[in-house]
Structure formats: C-alpha cells, structure tokens
Protein backbone atom coordinates (compact mmCIF):
# COMPACT_ATOMS: atom_id res chain seq x y z
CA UNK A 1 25.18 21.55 -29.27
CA UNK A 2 22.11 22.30 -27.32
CA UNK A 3 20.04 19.44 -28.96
CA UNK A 4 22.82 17.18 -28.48
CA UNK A 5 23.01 18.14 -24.49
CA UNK A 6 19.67 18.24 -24.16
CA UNK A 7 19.27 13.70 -25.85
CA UNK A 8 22.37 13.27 -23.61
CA UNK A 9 20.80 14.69 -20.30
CA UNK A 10 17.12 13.04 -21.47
CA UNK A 11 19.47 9.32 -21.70
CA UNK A 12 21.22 10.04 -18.39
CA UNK A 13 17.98 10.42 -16.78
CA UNK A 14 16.48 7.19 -18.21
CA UNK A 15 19.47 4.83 -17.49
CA UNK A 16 18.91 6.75 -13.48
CA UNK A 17 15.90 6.05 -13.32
CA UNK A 18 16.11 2.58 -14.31
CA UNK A 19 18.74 2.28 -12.16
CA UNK A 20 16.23 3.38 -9.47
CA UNK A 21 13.84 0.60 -10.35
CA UNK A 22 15.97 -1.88 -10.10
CA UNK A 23 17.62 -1.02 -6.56
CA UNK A 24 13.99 -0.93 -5.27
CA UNK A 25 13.65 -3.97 -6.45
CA UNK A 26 10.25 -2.83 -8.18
CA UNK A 27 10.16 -4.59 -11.41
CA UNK A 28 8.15 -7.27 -12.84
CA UNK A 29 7.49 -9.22 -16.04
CA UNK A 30 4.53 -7.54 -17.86
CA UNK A 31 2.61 -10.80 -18.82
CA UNK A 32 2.03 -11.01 -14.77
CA UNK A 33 0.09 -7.49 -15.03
CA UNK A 34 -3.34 -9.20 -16.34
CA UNK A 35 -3.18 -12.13 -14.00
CA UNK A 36 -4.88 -11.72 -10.47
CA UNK A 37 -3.22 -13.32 -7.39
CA UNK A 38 -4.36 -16.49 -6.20
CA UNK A 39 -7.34 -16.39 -3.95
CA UNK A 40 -8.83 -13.07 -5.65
CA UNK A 41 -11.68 -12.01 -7.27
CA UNK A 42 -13.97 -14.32 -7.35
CA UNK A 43 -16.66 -11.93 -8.46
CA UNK A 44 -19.21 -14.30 -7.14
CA UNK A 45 -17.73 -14.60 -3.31
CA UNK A 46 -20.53 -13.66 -0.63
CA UNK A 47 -18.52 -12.26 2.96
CA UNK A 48 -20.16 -14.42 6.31
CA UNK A 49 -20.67 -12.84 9.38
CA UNK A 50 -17.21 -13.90 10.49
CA UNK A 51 -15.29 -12.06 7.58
CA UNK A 52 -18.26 -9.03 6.78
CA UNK A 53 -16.04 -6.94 4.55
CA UNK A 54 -14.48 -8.15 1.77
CA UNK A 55 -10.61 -6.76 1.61
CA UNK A 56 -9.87 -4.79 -1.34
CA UNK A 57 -5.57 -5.18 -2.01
CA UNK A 58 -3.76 -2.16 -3.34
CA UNK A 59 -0.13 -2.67 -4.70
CA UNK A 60 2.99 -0.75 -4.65
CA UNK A 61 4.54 1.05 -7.26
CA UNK A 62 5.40 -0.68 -9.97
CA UNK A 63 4.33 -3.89 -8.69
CA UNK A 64 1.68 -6.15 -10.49
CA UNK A 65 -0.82 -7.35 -7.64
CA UNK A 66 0.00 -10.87 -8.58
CA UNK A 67 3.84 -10.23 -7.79
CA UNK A 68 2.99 -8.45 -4.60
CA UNK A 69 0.44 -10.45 -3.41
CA UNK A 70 0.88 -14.04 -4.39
CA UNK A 71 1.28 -14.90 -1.00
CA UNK A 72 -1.26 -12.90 1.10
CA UNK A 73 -3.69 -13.40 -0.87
CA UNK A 74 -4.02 -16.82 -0.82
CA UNK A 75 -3.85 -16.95 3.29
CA UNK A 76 -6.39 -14.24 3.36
CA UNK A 77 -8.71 -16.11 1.16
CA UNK A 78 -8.07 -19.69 3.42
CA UNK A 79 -8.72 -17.30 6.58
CA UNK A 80 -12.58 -16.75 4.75
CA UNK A 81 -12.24 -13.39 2.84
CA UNK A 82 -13.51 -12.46 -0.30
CA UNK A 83 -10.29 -10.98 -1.58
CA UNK A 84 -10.05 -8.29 -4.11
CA UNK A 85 -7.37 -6.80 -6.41
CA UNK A 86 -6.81 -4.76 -8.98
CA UNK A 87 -4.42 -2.63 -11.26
CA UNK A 88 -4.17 1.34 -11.62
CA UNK A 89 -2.35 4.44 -12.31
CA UNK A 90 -0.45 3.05 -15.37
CA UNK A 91 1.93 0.31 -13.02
CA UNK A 92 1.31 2.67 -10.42
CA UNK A 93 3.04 5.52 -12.02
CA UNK A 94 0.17 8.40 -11.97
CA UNK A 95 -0.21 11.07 -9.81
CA UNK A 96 -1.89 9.49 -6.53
CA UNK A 97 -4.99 11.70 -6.95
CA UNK A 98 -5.99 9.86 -9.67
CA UNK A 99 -5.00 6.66 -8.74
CA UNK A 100 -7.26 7.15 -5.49
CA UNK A 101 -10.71 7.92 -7.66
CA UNK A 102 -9.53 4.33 -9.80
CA UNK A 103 -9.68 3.06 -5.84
CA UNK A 104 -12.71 4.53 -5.53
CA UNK A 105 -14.44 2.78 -8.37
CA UNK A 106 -13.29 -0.40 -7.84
CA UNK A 107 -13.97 -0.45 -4.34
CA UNK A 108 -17.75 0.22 -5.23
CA UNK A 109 -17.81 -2.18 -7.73
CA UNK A 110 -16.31 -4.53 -4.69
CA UNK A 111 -19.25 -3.47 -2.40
CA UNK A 112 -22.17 -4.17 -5.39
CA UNK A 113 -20.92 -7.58 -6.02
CA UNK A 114 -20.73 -8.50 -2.71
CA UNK A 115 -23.78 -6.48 -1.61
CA UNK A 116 -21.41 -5.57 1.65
CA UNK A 117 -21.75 -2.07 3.27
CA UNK A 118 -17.35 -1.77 3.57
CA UNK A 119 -14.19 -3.15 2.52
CA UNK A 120 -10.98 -3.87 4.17
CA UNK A 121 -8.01 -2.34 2.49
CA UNK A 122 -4.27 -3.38 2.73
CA UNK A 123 -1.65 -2.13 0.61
CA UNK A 124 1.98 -2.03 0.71
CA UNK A 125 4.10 0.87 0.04
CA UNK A 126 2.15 3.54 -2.02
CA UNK A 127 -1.24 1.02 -1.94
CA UNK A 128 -0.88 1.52 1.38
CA UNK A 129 -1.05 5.31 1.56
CA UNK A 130 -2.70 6.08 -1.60
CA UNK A 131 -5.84 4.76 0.21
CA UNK A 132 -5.80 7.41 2.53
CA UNK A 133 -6.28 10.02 -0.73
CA UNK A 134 -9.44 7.97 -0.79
CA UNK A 135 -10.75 8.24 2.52
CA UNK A 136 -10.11 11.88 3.21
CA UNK A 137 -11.22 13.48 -0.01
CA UNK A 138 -13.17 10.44 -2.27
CA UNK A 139 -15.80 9.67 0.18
CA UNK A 140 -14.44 6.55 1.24
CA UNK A 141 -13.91 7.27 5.03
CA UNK A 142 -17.75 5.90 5.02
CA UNK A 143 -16.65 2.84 3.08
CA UNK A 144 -13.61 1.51 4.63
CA UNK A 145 -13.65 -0.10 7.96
CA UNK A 146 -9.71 -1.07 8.20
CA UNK A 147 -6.66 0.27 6.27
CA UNK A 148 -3.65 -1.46 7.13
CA UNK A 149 -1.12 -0.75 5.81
CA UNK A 150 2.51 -2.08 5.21
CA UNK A 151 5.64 -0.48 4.98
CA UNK A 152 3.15 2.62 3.67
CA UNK A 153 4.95 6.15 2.12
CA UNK A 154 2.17 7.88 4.67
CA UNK A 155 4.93 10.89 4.94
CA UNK A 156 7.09 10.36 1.90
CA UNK A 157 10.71 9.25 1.30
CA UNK A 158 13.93 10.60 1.70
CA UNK A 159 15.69 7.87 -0.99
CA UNK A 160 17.00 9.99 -3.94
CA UNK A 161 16.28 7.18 -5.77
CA UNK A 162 12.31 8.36 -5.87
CA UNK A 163 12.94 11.69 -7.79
CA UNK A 164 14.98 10.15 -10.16
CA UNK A 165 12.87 8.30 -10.97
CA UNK A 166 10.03 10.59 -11.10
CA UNK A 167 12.08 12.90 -13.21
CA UNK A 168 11.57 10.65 -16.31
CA UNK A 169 8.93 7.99 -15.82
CA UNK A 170 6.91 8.33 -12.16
CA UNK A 171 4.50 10.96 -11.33
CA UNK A 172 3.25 9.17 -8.28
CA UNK A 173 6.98 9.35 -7.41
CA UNK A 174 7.46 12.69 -6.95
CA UNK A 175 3.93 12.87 -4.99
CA UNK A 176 5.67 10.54 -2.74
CA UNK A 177 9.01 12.21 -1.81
CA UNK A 178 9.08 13.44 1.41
CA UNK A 179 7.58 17.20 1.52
CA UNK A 180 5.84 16.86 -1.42
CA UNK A 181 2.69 19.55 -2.22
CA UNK A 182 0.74 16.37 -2.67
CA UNK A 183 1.95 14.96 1.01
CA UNK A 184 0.85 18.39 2.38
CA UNK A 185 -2.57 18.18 1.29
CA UNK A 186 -2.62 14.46 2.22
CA UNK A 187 -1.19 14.65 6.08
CA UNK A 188 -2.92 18.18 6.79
CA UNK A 189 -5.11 17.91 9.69
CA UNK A 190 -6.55 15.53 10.25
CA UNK A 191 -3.65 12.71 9.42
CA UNK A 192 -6.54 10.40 10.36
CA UNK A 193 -10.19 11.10 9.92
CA UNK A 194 -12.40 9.26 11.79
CA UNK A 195 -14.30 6.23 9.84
CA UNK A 196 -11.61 3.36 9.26
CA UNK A 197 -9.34 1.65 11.47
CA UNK A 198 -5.61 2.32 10.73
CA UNK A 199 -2.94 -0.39 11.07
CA UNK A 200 0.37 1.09 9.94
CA UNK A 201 3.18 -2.11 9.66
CA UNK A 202 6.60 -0.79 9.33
CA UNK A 203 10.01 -2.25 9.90
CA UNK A 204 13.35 -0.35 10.28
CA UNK A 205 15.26 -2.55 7.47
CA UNK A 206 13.01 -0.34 4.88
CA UNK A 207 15.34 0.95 2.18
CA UNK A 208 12.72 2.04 0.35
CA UNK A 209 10.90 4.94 2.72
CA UNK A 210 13.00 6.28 4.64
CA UNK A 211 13.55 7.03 7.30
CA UNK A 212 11.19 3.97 7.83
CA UNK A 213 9.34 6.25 10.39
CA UNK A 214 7.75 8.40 7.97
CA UNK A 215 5.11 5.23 7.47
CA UNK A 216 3.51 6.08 11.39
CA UNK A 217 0.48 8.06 11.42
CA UNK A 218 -1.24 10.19 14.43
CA UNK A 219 -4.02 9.94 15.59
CA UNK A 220 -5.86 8.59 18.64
CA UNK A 221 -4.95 5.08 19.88
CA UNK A 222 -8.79 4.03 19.95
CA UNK A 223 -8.25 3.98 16.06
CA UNK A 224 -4.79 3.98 14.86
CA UNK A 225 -2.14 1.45 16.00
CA UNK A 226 1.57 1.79 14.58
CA UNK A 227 3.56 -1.56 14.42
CA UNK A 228 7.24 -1.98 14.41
CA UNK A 229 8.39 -5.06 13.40
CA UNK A 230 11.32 -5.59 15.37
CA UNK A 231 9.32 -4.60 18.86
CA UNK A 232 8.02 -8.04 19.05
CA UNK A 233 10.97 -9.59 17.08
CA UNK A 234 13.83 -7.90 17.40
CA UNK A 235 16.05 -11.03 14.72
CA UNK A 236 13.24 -9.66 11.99
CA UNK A 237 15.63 -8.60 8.98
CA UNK A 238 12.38 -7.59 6.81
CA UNK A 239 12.72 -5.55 3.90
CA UNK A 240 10.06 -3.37 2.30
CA UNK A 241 9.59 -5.57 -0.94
CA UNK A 242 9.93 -8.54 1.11
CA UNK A 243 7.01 -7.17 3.60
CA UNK A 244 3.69 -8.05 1.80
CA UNK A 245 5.41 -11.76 2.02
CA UNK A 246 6.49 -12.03 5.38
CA UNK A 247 4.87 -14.48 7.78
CA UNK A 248 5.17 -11.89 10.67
CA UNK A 249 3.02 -9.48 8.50
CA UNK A 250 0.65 -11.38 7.89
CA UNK A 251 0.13 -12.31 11.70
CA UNK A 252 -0.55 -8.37 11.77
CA UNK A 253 -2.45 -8.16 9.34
CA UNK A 254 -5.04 -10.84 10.45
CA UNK A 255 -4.76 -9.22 13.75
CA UNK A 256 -6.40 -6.22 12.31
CA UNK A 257 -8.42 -8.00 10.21
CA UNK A 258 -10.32 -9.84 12.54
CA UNK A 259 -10.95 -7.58 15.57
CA UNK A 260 -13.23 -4.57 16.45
CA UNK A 261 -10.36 -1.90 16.00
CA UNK A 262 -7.10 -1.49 14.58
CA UNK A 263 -4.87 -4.04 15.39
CA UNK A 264 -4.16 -4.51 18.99
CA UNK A 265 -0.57 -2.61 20.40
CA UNK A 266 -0.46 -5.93 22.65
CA UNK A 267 -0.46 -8.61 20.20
CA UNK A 268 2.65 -11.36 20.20
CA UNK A 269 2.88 -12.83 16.59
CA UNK A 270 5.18 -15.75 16.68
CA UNK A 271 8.28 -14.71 15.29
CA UNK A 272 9.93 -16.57 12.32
C-alpha cells in the first residue's frame, strides 16, 4: 500500500507541476534550444565606441533564448550591439548558484572575443536576477556595467505554482520562491553592490512574480532605477512572458543601454 501511495503521490506531483508550466506559459519546443536568436553571436562582432560593451542575454526559466528573445535581439543588434546568448542550468532548472558560475564563463568568453573590458546584461525573469548571483559573489560586479532587468524574481514569488513545480522538476524554482535560503544570501546587504548599473522593468499585470513588487531593488538612485510600466502608460496590459517582447520594454531597455547610468527615472517611452 505504501509503494502504491508513494507512485500515486510521485504522478500527482508531475501532472502539478506540469500544470505549473503550462499556466506560466514557460514551455517551448526543444528543437528551438540549439538555435540562437536572431542578431546573436556573431563570435566575430567588434563593439564601437558608441555600443562599448557587448550585451550578454540571460533567459527565463524554462525558456530557450531563441523563444525569449527573438524579438530583442534583433532590435538590439540593428541599434549596433554585439549581442550574446546562451543556454544553462539544464532549461534553467538548476539551482541559481550554479547557473551564475555558467554566466560567469560565458560572459568571459564574451569579453575575449570581443577583446571588451564589460558586458551589458538583460534578462527576464530568473536571467534577470540570476545575474545578480554573479555580480555579488562570481566576481562579476567588475565585469558588468548594466543589468537590466525585466520582470526579474530579485525577491522571489509568492505563485504556488513555483514550488510545485520545484517539488518534482525545478531546483532553481524553489531558490526562487519568495523567502527562500538562497534569496537570503542573495538580497543580504548589500541588495546592490556597487559596479553595474541596475535597471529593474516591472509591470503590475505579472502573474508570474508576485506580488510584481518583489522585482524592485534598493539601492541608491545614482545607480539603480526601478521602472513601472504603467507609470508612463497607464493602458499597458503587459504580462511577464509577454515582457522581453514588448515595444515599451524595449524603449527601457535602450534607455539604459545607451546612457552613463541606469536608465533615467524621467524618460517618456512612447506608449503602444
């Protein structure tokens, strides 16, 4: 009887955790895993003085960077970056620590080909916190000069969804429900530390981390700028897997991108 319980807990758990997967919307055909959005790495792409760092893209979980970025990308290669992506942590399932130090190498492979001294970094969701792993504790606050991120799990989620589906399939999951040990570590002083630029994007449609203010960070304003989408366009209905698509975000993100300094708290992106 136990044995029996114990295959018909194990399927419950795997038909609730697909279930999870597929209210986040955060599935994706695995043939796209190996294919690199348009617009990224070209290995052989030298930055200009108007676009110095090249900008590295980190994914969400279980996203393939083509899915999530095959329409930023593109506009930040037009703009005149050297754009960079990559795939980790097993569809973005292992525990963030190690997902950071697979960050870590590609970002200096990034900085040999290109011979620049930083990156950029944007990521959505947990590609946009899992940087921060990165900076604080991998060595790479000397190596990033912005993180933006958008719709980021900076302080975890509330959605019940995440620990069911880290109870069968999602390690990074569970390091990314709110009040996790790993979020501890992560947002202990300081949230911030000095080096890169922080951009946090959020919008309060996210159904995804919630409460959607759990993606601001502290930290002083000369550095770290927190965005709401609806401040400047209050008709915005984003979603979080919509956000790495949205014309609004990328007017943010190029704000960032192309100024001394987070993005600027006074910017009006034309709203669409």
């Amino acid at each position: 009887m136990r044995a029996r319980g114990t295959r018909r807990t194990a399927r419950l758990l795997a038909v609730t955790a697909t279930a999870a997967l597929c209210a986040f919307g955060l599935t994706a055909p695995a043939d796209a895993a190996d294919t690199p959005p348009p617009g990224s790495n070209d290995w052989s792409c030298k930055p200009d003085s108007a676009h110095p760092q090249p900008v590295v893209l980190v994914n969400g979980t279980f996203k393939t960077s083509y899915e999530n970025w095959l329409t930023l990308s593109p506009a930040l290669a037009n703009a005149g970056y050297c754009v960079f992506s990559f795939e980790y942590g097993g569809l973005e399932t292992a525990p963030i620590p190690d997902s950071a130090a697979e960050l870590r190498d590609f970002v200096n492979a990034v900085l040999g080909a290109t011979g620049a001294k930083k990156v950029d970094i944007v990521g959505h969701s947990q590609g946009g916190m899992m940087p921060r792993y990165y900076v604080k504790f991998l060595g790479g606050a000397t190596k990033v000069d912005d993180l933006v991120g958008i719709v980021p799990s900076n302080h975890g989620t509330t959605n019940p969804l995440a620990l069911a589906a880290g109870a069968t399939v999602c390690d990074s999951c569970v390091d990314q429900t709110a009040g996790s040990d790993f979020l501890q570590k992560l947002n202990s002083d300081p949230e911030t530390p000095v080096g890169p630029d922080y951009t946090v994007i959020a919008t309060k449609y996210d159904e995804v981390v919630m409460p959607y203010t759990s993606a601001f960070l502290k930290g002083p304003d000369s550095y770290v700028t927190d965005v709401l989408l609806q401040d400047r366009c209050p008709l915005d209905t984003t979603e979080h897997d919509q956000a790495p698509k949205s014309p609004l975000v990328e007017q943010w993100v190029l704000n960032a991108l192309e100024r001394k300094g987070p993005a600027d708290p006074a910017f009006v992106p034309r709203c669409v």
